[in-house]
Protein backbone atom coordinates (compact mmCIF):
# COMPACT_ATOMS: atom_id res chain seq x y z
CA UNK A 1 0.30 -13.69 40.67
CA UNK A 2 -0.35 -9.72 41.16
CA UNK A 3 0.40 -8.86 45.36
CA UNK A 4 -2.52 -7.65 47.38
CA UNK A 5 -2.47 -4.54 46.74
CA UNK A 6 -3.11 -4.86 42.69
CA UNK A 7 -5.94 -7.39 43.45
CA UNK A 8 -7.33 -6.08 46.82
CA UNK A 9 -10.19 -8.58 47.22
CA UNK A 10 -8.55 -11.99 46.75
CA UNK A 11 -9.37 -14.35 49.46
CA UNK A 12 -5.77 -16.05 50.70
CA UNK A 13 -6.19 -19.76 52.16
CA UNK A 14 -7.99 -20.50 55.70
CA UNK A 15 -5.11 -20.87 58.07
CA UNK A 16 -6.01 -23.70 60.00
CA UNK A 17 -7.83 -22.85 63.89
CA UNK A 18 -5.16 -22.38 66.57
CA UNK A 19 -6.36 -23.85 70.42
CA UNK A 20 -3.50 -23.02 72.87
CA UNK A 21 -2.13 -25.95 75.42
CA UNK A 22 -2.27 -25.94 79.33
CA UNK A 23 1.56 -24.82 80.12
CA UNK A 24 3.17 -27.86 82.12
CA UNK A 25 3.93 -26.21 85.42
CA UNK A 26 0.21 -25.27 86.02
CA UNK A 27 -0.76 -28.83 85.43
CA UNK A 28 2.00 -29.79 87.91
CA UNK A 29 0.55 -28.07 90.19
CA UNK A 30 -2.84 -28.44 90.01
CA UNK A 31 -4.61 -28.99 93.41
CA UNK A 32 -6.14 -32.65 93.71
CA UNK A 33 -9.06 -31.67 95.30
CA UNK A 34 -11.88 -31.35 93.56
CA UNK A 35 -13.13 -27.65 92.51
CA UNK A 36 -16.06 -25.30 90.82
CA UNK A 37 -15.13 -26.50 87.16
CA UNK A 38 -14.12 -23.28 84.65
CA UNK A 39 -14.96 -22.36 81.52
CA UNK A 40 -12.58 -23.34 79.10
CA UNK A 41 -10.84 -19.60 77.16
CA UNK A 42 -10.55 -20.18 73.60
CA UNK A 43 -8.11 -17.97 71.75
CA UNK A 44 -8.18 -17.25 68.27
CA UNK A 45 -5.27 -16.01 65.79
CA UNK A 46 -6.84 -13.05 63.66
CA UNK A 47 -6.22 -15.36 60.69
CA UNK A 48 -8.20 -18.15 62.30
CA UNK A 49 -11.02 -16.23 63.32
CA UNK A 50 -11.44 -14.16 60.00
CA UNK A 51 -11.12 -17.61 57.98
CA UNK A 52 -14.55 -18.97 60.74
CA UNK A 53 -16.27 -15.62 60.01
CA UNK A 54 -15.79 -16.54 56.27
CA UNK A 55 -17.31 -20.04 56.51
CA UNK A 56 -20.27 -18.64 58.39
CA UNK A 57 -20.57 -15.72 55.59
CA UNK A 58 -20.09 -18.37 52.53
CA UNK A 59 -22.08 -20.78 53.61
CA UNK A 60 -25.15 -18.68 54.91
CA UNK A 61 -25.21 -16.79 51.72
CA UNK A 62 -24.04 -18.64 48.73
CA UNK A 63 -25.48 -16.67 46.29
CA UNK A 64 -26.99 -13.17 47.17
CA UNK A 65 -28.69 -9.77 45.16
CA UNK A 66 -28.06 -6.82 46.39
CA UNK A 67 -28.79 -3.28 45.14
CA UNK A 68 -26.86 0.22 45.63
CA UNK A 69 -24.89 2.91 43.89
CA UNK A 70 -21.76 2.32 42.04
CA UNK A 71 -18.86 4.78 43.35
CA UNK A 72 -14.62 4.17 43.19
CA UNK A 73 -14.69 1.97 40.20
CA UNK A 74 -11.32 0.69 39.14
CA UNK A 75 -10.28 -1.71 36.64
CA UNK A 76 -6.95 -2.87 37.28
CA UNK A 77 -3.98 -4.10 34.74
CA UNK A 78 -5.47 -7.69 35.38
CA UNK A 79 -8.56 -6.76 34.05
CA UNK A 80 -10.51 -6.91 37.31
CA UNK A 81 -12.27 -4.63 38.54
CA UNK A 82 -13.12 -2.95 41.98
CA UNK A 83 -15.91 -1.26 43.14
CA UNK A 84 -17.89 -0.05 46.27
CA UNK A 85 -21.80 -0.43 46.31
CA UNK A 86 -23.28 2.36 48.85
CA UNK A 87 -26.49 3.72 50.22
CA UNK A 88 -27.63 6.18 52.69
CA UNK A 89 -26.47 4.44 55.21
CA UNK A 90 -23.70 1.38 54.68
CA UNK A 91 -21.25 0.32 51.51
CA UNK A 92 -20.01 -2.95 50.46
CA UNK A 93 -17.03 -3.61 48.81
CA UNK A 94 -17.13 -5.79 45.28
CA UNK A 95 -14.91 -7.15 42.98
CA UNK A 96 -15.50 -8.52 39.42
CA UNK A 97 -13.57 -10.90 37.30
CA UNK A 98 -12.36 -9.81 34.00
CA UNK A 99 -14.70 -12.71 31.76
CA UNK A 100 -17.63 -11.48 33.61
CA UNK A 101 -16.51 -7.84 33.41
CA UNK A 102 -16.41 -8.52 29.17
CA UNK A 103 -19.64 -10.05 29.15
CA UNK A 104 -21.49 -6.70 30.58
CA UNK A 105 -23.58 -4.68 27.80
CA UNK A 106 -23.23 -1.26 29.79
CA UNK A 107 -19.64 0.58 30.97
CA UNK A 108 -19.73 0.37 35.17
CA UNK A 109 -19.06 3.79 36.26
CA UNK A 110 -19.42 5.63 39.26
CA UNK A 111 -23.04 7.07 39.92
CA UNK A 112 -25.06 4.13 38.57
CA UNK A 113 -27.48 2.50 40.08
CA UNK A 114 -27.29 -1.29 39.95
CA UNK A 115 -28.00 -4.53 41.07
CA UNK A 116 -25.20 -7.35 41.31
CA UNK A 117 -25.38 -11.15 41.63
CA UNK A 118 -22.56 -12.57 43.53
CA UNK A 119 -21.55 -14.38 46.42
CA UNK A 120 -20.06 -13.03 49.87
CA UNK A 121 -16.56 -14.00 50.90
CA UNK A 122 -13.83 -12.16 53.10
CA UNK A 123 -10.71 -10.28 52.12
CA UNK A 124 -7.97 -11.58 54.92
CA UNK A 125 -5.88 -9.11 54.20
CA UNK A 126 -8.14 -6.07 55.43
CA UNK A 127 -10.53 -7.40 57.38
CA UNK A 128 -13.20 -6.84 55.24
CA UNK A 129 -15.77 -8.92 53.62
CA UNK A 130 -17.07 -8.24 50.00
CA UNK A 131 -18.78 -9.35 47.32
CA UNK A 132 -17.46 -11.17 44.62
CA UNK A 133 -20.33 -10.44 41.71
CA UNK A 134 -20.57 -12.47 38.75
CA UNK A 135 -23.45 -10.33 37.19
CA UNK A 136 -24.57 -6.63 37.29
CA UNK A 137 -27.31 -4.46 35.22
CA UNK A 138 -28.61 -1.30 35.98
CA UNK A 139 -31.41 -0.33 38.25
CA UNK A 140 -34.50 0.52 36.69
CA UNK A 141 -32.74 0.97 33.21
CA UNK A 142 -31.77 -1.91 30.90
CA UNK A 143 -28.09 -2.56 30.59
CA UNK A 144 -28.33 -2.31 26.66
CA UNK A 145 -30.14 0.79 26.72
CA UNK A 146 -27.67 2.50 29.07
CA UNK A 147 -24.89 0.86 26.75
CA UNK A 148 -26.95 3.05 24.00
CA UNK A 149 -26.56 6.04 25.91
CA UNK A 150 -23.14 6.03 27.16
CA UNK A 151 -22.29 4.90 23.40
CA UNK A 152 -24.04 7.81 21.97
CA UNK A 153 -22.70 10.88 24.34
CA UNK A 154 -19.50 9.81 23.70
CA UNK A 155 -20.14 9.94 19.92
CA UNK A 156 -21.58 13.40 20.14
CA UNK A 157 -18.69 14.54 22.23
CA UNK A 158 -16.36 13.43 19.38
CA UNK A 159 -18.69 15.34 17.39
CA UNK A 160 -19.43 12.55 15.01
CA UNK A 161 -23.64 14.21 15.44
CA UNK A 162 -22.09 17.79 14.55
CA UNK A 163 -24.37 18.58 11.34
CA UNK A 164 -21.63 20.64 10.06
CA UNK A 165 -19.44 17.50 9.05
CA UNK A 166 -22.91 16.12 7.25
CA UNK A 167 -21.69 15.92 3.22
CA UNK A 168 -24.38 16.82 0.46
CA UNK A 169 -25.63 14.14 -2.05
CA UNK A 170 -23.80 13.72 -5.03
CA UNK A 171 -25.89 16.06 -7.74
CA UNK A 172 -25.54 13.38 -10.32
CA UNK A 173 -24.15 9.83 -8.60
CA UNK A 174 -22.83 7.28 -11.24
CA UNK A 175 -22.79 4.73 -9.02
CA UNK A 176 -24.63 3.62 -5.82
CA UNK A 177 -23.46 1.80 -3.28
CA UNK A 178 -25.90 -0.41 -0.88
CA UNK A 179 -25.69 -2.39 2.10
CA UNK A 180 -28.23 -4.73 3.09
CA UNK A 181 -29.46 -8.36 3.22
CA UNK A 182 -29.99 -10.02 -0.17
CA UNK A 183 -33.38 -11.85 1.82
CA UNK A 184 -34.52 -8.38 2.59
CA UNK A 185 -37.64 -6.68 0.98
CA UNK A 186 -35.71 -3.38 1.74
CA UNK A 187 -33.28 -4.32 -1.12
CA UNK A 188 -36.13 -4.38 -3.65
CA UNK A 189 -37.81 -1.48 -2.73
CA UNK A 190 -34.75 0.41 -3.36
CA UNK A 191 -34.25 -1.53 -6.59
CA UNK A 192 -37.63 -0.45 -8.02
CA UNK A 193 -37.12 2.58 -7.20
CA UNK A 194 -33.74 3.29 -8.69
CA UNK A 195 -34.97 1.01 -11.55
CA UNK A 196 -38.06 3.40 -11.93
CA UNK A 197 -36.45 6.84 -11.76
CA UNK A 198 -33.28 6.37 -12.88
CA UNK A 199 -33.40 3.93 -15.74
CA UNK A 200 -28.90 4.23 -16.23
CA UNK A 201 -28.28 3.80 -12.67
CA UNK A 202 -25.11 1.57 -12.01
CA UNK A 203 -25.67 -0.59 -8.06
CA UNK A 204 -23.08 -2.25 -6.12
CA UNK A 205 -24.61 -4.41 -3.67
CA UNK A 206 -22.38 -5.75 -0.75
CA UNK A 207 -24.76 -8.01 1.21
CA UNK A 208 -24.73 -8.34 4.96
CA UNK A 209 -26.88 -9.86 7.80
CA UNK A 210 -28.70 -6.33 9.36
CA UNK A 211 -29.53 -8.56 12.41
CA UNK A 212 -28.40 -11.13 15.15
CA UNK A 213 -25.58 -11.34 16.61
CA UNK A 214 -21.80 -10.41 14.45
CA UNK A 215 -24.18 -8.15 12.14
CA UNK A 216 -22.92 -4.81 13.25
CA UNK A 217 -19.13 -6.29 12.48
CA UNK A 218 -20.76 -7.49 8.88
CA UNK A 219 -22.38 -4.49 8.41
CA UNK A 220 -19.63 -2.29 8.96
CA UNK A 221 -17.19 -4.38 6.80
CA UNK A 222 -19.56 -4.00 3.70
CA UNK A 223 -19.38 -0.51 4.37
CA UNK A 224 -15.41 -0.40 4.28
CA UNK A 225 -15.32 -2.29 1.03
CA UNK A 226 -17.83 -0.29 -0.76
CA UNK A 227 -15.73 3.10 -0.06
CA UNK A 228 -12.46 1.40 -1.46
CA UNK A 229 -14.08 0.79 -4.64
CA UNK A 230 -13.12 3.14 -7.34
CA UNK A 231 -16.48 5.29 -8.63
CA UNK A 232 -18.96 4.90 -5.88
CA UNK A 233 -20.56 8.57 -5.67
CA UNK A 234 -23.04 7.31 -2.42
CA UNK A 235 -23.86 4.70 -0.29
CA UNK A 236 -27.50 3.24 1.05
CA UNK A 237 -27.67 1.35 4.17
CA UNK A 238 -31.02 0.17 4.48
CA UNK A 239 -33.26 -2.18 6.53
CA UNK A 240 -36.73 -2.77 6.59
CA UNK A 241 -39.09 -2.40 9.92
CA UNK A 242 -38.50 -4.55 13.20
CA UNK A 243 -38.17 -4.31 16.43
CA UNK A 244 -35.63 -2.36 18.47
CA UNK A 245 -33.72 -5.58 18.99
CA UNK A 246 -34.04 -6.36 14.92
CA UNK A 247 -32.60 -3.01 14.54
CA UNK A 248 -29.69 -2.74 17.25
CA UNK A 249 -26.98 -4.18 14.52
CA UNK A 250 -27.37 -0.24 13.78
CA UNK A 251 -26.54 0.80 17.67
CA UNK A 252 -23.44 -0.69 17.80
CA UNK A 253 -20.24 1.27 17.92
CA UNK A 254 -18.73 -0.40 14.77
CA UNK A 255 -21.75 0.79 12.34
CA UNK A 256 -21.45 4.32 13.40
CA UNK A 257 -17.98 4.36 13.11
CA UNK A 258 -17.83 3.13 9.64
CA UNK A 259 -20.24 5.30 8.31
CA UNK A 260 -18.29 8.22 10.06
CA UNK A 261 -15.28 6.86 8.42
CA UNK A 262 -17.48 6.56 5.16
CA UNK A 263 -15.31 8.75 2.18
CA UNK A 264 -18.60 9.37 0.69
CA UNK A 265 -21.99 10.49 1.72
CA UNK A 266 -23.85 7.87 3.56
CA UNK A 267 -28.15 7.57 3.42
CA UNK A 268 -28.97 5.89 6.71
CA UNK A 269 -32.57 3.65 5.71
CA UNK A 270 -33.24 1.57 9.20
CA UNK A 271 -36.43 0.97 9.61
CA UNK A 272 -39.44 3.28 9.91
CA UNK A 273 -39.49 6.70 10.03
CA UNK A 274 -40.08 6.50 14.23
CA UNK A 275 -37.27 4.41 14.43
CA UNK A 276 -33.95 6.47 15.13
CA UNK A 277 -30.83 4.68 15.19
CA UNK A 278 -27.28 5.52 15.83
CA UNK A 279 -26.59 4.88 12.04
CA UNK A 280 -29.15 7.24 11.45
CA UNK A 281 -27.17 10.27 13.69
CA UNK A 282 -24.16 9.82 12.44
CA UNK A 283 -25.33 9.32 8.57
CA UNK A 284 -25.00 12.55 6.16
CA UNK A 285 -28.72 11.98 5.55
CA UNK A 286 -31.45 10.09 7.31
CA UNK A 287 -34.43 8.65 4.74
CA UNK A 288 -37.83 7.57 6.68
CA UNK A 289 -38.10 3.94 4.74
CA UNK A 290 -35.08 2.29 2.35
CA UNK A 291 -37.81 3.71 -0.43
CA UNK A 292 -37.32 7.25 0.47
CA UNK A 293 -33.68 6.44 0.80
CA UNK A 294 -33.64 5.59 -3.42
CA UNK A 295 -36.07 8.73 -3.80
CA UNK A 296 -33.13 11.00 -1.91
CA UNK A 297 -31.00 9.50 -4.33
CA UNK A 298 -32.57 10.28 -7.89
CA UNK A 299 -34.33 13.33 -6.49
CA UNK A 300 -31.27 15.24 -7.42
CA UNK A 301 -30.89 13.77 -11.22
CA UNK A 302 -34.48 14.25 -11.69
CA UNK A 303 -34.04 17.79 -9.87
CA UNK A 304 -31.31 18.07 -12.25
CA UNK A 305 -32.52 16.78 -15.67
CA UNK A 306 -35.82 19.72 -14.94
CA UNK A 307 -33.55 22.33 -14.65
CA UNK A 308 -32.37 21.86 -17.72
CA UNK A 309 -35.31 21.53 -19.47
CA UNK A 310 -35.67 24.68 -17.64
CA UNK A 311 -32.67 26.19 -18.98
CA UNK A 312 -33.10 25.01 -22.81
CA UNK A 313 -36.88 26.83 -22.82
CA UNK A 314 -35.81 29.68 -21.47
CA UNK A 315 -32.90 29.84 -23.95
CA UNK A 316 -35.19 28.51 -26.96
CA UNK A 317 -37.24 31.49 -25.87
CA UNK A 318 -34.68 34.25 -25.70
CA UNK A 319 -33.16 32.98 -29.04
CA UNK A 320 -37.09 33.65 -30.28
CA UNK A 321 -37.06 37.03 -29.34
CA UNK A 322 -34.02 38.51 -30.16
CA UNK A 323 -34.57 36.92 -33.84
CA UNK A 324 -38.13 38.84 -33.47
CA UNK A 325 -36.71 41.96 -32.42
CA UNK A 326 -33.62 41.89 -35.08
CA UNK A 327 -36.56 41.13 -37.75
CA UNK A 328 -38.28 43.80 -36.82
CA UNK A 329 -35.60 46.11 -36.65
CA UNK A 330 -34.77 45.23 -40.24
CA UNK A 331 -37.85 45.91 -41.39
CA UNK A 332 -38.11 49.04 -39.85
CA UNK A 333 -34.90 49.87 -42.00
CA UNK A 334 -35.82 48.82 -45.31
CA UNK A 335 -38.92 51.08 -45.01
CA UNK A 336 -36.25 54.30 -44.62
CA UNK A 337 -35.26 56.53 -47.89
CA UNK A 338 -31.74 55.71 -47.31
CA UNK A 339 -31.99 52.20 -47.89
CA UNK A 340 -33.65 52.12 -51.46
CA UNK A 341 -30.59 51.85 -53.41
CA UNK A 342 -28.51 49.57 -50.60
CA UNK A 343 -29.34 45.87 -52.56
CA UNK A 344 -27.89 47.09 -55.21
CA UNK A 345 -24.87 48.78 -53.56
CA UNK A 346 -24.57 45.75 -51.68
CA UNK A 347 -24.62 44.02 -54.99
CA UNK A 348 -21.80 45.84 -56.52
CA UNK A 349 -19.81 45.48 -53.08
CA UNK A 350 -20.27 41.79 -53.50
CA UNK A 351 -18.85 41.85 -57.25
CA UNK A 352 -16.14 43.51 -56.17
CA UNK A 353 -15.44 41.25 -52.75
CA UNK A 354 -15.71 38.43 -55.77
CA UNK A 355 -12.49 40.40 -57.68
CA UNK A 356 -10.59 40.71 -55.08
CA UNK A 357 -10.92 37.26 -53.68
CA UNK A 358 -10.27 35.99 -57.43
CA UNK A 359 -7.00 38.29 -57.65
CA UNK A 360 -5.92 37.32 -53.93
CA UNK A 361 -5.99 33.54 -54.96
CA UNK A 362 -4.12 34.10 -58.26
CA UNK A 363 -1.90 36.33 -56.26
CA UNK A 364 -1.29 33.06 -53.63
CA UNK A 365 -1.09 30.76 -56.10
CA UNK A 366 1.64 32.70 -57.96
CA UNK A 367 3.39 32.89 -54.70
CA UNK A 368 3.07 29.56 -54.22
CA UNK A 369 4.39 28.41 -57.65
CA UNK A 370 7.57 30.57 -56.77
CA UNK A 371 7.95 29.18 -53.62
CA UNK A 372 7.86 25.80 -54.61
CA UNK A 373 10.33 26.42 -57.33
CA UNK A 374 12.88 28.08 -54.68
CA UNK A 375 11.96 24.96 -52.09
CA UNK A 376 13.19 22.53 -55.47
CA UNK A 377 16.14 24.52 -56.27
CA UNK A 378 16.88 24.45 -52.74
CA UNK A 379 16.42 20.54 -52.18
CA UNK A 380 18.64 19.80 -55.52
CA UNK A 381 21.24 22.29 -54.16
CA UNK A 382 21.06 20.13 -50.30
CA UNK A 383 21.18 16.66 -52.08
CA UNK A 384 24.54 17.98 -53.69
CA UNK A 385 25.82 18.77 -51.04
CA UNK A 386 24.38 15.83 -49.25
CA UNK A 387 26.79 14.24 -46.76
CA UNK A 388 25.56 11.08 -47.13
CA UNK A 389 26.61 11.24 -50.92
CA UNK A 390 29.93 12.64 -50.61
CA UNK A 391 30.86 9.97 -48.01
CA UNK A 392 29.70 7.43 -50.89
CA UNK A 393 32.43 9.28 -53.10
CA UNK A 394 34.99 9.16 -50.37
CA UNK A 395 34.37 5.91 -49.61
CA UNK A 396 34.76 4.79 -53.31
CA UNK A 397 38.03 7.03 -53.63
CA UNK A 398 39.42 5.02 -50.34
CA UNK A 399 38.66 1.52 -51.45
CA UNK A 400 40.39 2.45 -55.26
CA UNK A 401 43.45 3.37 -53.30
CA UNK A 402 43.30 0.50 -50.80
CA UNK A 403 43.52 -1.89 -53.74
CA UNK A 404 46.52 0.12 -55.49
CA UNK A 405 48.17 -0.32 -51.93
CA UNK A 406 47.55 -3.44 -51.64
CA UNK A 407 48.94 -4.23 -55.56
CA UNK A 408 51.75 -2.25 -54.59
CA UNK A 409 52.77 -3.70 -51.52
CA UNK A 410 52.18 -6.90 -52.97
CA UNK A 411 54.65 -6.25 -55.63
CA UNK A 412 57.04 -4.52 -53.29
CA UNK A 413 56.69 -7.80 -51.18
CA UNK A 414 57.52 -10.39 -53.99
CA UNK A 415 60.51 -8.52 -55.14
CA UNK A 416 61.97 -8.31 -52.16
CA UNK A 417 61.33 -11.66 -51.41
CA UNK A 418 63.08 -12.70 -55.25
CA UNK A 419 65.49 -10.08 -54.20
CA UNK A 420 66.47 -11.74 -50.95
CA UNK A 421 66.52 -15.26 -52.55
CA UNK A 422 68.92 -14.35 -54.93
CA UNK A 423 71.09 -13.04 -51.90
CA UNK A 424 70.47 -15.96 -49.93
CA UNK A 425 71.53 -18.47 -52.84
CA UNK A 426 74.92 -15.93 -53.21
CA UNK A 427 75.58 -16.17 -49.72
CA UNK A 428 75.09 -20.08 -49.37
CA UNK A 429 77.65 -20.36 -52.46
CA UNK A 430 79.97 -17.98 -50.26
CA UNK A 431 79.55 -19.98 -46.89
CA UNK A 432 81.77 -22.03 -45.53
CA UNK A 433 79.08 -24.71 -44.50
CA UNK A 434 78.45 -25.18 -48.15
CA UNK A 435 82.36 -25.85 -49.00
CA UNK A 436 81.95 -28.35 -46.10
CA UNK A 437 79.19 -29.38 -47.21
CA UNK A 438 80.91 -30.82 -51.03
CA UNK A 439 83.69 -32.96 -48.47
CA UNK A 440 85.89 -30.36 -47.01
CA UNK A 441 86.73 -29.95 -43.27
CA UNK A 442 88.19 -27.22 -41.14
CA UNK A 443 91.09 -27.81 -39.07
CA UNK A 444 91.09 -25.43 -35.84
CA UNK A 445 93.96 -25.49 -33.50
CA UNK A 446 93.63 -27.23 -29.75
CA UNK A 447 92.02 -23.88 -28.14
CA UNK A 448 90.23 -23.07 -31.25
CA UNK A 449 91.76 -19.61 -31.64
CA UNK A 450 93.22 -20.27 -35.19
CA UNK A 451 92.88 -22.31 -37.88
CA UNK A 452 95.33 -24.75 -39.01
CA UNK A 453 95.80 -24.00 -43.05
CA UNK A 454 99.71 -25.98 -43.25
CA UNK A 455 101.06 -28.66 -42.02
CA UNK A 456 104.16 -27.76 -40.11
CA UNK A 457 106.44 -30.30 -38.23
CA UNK A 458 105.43 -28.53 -35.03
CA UNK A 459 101.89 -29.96 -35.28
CA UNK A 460 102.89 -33.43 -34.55
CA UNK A 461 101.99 -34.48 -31.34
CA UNK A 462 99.44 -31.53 -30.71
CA UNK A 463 95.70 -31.78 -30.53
CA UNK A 464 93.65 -29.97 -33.65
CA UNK A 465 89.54 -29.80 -33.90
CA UNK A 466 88.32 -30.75 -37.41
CA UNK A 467 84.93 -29.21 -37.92
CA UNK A 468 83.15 -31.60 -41.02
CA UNK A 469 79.58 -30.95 -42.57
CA UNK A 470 78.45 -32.82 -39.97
CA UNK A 471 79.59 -33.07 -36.53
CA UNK A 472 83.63 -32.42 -35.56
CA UNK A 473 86.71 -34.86 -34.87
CA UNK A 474 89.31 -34.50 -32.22
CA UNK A 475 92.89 -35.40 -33.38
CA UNK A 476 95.91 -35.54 -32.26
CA UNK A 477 98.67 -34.70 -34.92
CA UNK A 478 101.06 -37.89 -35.36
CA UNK A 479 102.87 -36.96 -38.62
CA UNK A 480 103.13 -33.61 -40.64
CA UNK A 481 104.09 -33.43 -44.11
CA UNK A 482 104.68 -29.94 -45.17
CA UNK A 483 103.10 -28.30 -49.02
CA UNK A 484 106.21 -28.68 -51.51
CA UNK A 485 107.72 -24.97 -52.10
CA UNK A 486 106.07 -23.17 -54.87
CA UNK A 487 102.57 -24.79 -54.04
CA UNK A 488 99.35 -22.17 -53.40
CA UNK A 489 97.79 -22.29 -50.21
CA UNK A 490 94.00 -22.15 -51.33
């Protein structure tokens, strides 16, 4: 809750009445005999007294009017707003709730004359009692009318009336925009009209309620979307005849700043030609009746279209007499001496002009012949030497020698492999594994470092390895019997 000095006329609780005791040693003391009675003294706290003095206010005057100029207005952060109502010879504070403030047609400022419908209270924390209004409209001039004027000189101080800023028609609009009710007999006036002047017109009609209340929001809405579609050259905003509360949908703040907004020239069409709206200020052009609005419109097509006519006479004309005046002046010159003998000098010019044009094309088609026998020459020369051909030779040439390389390493491969068969069979016959292999055995001695090829008596009793075919033996040697003399060892 804001303190009391952002909301200066809240009213804080009644603190309850204070009456003071007898202190106990003067009723101790008191004399028995009976004297003159006195009057009782009843003291007050300031709170006390300024919560009685708002009883007696509140409930004398529950509801009061009470006229007077408007002067320190102040609407605070809450929303509220202060005020002090004054005349030539008293002022009264006020206050003013922001839902009540929101509800007023006209802007409160200082200066105004006004009356205000409230009820009287006081503010504890000053002292002072106030006014707490629920209502206020202007003295002598109608809140909505002063809401018109307050509206409108701020609007011409923004310069939104400046006639400089007014656009021209379009000289030749494709496409028309309009805003007004699809009930409304202003809509087909300005049909008819366009329909009779301008037989190729092309309408956009965004329909909105042009009275009541939310028709200014409507209103101004239709005229957005109309200026975001692609192609729209103007825009009508019409209404027929009413009264000045049919017509003050065109009053309100919104409707004049969407037609100020407007990216294309706006015809304001509200009502009568005595009736002058806002719309009608801030619109590039004001029409008397949505009819004269659909007039402005074509006037400049129709304008247009005469001129040329206009133009096409007057060059139909000049075309006239310049062939005149060249006809004359040729006739003037076949009456001179000179120009007796000219048709037939122009004759013979013309013969020869016929030779020479005859030898020229011979002379270009000659040229051409040779030309197009250096272009074949040329072409067979380029297909020769055509890459594309000679990589079809190479590649040709590349695959015949891929296969002779392949033949020949396939031959190279099979005689070596013959080759290395018959090597392999002569080194099998050679190997030891194949004498092992028919039923022989090796004999190796006991660390395999030599191997035994005779039986000597110093075998016996030693361990020998015999390697067979498959697998090996270890033996010891138990009896040797030595190769008779004369015997060969293999």
């Amino acid at each position: 809750m804001a303190n009391p000095t952002s909301l200066p006329f809240d009213d804080p609780p009644a603190a309850p009445r204070l009456e003071p005791a007898p202190p106990a040693a003067a009723a101790a003391h008191q004399p028995t005999s009976p004297r003159r009675p006195v009057a009782e003294r009843r003291v007050y706290t300031v709170s006390a007294l300024t919560a009685e003095i708002r009883g007696l206010i509140e409930n004398t005057w529950p509801e009061v009017w009470v006229e007077g100029e408007l002067s320190n207005c102040k609407v605070w952060n809450t929303g509220h707003m202060s005020f002090t109502l004054k005349d030539a010879g008293a002022q009264l504070r006020g206050f003013m709730f922001r839902s009540d403030l929101r509800l007023l047609r006209f802007r409160p400022e200082d200066g105004l004359q006004v009356r205000v419908r409230g009820r009287l209270g006081v503010y504890d924390a000053r002292g002072e009692y106030q006014i707490t209004c629920g209502f206020m409209e202007p003295a002598g001039l109608g809140a909505r009318q002063l809401a018109l004027e307050q509206l409108k000189r701020r609007l011409q101080a923004e310069g939104l009336f400046d006639p400089a800023r007014k656009r021209p028609l379009p000289l030749l609009p494709r496409k028309i925009g309009i805003v007004t009710s699809l009930d409304a007999a202003a809509l087909r006036d300005i049909l008819k009209v366009l329909g009779g002047r301008h037989a190729n017109y092309h309408a956009v009609i965004r329909p909105a309620r042009v009275q009541g209340e939310g028709a200014s929001q409507e209103v101004a809405q239709a005229i957005d979307a109309l200026c975001g579609i692609e192609g729209i050259d103007v825009v009508i905003v019409g209404r027929g005849g009413g009264s000045i509360e049919d017509l003050w949908a065109f009053n309100e703040e919104p409707v004049a700043r969407a037609i100020a907004a407007c990216t294309v020239p706006v015809i304001a069409a509200i009502g009568h030609e005595t009736d002058v709206t806002l719309a009608d200020l801030v619109a590039d052009l004001r029409a008397a009746t949505p009819s004269n609005a659909a007039e402005l419109v074509v006037a400049r097509t129709a304008e247009f279209a005469h001129r040329i006519d206009r133009l096409v006479e007057r060059g139909a004309a000049a075309v006239r007499r310049r062939t005149q005046d060249q006809w004359r002046r040729l006739a003037v010159a076949e009456r001179r001496p000179g120009f007796a003998g000219f048709p037939t000098r122009l004759a013979m010019r013309a013969r020869h002009l016929d030779e020479l044009s005859n030898a020229l094309a011979a002379a270009l088609r000659g040229h051409l012949a040779a030309a197009g026998h250096r272009l074949r020459e040329a072409r067979a020369r380029l297909e020769a030497g055509d890459p594309r051909r000679r990589l079809a030779a190479s590649r040709a040439r590349v695959l015949a020698a891929n296969a002779r390389l392949h033949a020949a390493s396939s031959a190279a491969v099979h005689r070596a492999g013959r080759r290395a068969g018959e090597l392999a069979a002569r080194l099998d016959s050679l190997s030891p594994l194949a004498v092992l292999a028919r039923g022989y055995a090796v004999c190796w001695s006991a660390d395999r470092r030599r191997i035994v090829a005779e039986a000597t008596p110093d075998l016996v009793g030693q361990d020998v390895h015999v390697r067979l075919a498959r697998g090996e033996l270890q033996c010891t040697v138990i009896d040797a019997t030595p190769a008779p003399p004369g015997t060969q060892g293999d």
